[in-house]
Protein backbone atom coordinates (compact mmCIF):
# COMPACT_ATOMS: atom_id res chain seq x y z
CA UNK A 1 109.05 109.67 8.81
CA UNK A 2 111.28 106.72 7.62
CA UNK A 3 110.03 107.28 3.83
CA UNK A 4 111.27 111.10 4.14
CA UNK A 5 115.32 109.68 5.46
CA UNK A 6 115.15 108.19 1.94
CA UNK A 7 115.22 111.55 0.08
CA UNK A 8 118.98 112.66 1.46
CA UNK A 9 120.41 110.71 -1.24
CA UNK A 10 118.92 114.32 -3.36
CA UNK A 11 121.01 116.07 -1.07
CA UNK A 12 124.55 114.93 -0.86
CA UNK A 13 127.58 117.09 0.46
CA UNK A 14 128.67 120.64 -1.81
CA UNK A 15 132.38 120.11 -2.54
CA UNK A 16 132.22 123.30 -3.55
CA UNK A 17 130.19 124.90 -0.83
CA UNK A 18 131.33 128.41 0.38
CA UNK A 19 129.77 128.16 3.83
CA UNK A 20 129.81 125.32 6.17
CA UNK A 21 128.53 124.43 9.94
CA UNK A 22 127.53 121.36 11.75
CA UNK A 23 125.47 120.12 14.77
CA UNK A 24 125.70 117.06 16.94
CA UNK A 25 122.69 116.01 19.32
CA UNK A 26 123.93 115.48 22.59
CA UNK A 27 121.39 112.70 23.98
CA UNK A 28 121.82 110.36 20.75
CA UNK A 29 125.17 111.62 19.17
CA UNK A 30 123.46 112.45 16.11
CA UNK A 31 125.65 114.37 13.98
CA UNK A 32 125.25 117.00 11.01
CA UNK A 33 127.42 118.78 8.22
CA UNK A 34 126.03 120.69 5.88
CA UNK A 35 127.19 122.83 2.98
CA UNK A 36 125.71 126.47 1.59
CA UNK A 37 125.75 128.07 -1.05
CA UNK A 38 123.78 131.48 -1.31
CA UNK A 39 122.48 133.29 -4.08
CA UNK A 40 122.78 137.39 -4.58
CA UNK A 41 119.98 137.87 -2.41
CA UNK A 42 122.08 136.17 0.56
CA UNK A 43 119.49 133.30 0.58
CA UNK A 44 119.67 129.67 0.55
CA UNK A 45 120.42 128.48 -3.24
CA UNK A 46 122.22 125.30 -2.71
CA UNK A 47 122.41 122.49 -0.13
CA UNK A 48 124.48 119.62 0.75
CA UNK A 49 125.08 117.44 4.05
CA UNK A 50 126.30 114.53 5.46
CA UNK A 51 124.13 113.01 8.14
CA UNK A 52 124.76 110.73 10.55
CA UNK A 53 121.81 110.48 11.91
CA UNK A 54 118.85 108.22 14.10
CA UNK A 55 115.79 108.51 11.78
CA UNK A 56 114.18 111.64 13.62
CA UNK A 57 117.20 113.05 12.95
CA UNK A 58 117.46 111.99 8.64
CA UNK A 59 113.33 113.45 8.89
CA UNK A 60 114.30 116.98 10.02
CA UNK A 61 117.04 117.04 7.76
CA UNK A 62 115.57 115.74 4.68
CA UNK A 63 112.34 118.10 6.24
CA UNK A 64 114.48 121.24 6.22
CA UNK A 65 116.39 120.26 2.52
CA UNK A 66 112.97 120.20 0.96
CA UNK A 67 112.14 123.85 1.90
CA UNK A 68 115.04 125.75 2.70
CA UNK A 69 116.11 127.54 -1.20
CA UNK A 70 114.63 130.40 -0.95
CA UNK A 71 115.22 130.77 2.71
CA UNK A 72 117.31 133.73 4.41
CA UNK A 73 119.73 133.58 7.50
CA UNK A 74 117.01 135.43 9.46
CA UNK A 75 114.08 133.06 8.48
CA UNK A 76 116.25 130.23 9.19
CA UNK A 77 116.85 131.58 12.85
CA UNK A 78 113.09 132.47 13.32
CA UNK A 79 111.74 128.96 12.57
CA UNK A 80 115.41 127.55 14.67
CA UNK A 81 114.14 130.12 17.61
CA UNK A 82 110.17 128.78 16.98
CA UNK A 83 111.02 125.03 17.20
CA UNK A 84 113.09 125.37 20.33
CA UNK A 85 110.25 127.09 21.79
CA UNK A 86 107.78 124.58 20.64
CA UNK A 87 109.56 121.34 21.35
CA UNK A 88 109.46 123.35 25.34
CA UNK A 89 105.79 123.99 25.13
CA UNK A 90 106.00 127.61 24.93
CA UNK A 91 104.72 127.85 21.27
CA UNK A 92 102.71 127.03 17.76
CA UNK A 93 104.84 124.79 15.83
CA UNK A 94 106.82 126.99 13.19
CA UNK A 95 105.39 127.42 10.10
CA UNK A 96 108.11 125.23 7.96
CA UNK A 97 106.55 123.10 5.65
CA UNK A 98 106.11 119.29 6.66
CA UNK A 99 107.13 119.44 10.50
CA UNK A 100 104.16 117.33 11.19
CA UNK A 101 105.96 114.09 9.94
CA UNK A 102 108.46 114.45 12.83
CA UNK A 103 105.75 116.31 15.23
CA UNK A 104 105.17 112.82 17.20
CA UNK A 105 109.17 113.05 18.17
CA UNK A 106 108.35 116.20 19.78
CA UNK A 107 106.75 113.76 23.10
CA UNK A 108 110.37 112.44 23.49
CA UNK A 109 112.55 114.95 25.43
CA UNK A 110 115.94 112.86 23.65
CA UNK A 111 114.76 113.35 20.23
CA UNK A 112 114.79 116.96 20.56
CA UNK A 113 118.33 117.45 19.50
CA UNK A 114 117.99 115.17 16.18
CA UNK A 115 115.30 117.43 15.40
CA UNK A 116 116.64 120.61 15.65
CA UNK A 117 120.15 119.70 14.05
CA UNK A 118 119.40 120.57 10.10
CA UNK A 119 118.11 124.25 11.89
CA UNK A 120 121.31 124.32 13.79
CA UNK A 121 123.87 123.26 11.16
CA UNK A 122 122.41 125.67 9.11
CA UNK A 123 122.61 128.71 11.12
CA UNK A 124 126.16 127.88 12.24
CA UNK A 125 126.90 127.55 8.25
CA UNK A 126 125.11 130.89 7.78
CA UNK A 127 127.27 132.90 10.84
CA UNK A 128 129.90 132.40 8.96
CA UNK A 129 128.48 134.68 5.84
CA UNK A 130 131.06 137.28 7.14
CA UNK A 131 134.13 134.90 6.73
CA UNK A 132 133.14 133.60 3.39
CA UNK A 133 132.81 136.79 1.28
């Protein structure tokens, strides 16, 4: 998990990004920014973010950096919609690549936040599609 926090440095805030949304964890105070850009397609082409983070919550978001070009606003609120329904025992864990390096987290109830915040950041920053074109 800790050797996955590393990789954020790959990932540093868009100063340029066109969409932008953020997430705080409410039992830790883990806290999220992240910045979008899309391609023509209306998916994911660039990322950027700013974590502040416990290391749960630097996984999931270097986790979610690694996979999500490529990635759609819908796909992004499928796997957001899966986790929270995993992390509650009502589901299969989503089908995002690498969630088994924070899967041990899921046994903590006050990690769940930190692990859902790249997933929310991201579909706040992707909401606001309509306000950025």
């Amino acid at each position: 998990m800790l050797s996955a926090a590393v990789e954020l440095a790959n990932f540093p805030p868009l100063q340029t990004a066109r969409l932008h949304g953020s997430a705080r964890a409410p039992a830790c105070g883990s806290t999220l920014e992240m910045g979008l850009d899309l391609d023509e397609g209306g998916a994911i082409a660039a990322i950027g973010m700013k974590v502040r983070a416990c290391a749960v919550g630097q996984a999931a978001a270097a986790i979610f950096a690694r996979h999500a070009a490529g990635r759609t606003a819908q796909e992004i609120g499928e796997t957001l919609d899966g986790l929270t329904a995993w992390l509650e025992q009502y589901g299969a864990m989503p089908a995002w690549p690498d969630l088994s390096l924070i899967a041990p987290a899921r046994d903590y109830r006050g990690r769940h936040g930190a692990m859902l915040l790249p997933w929310n950041a991201a579909a706040a920053a992707l909401s606001s599609t309509a306000n950025a074109r």
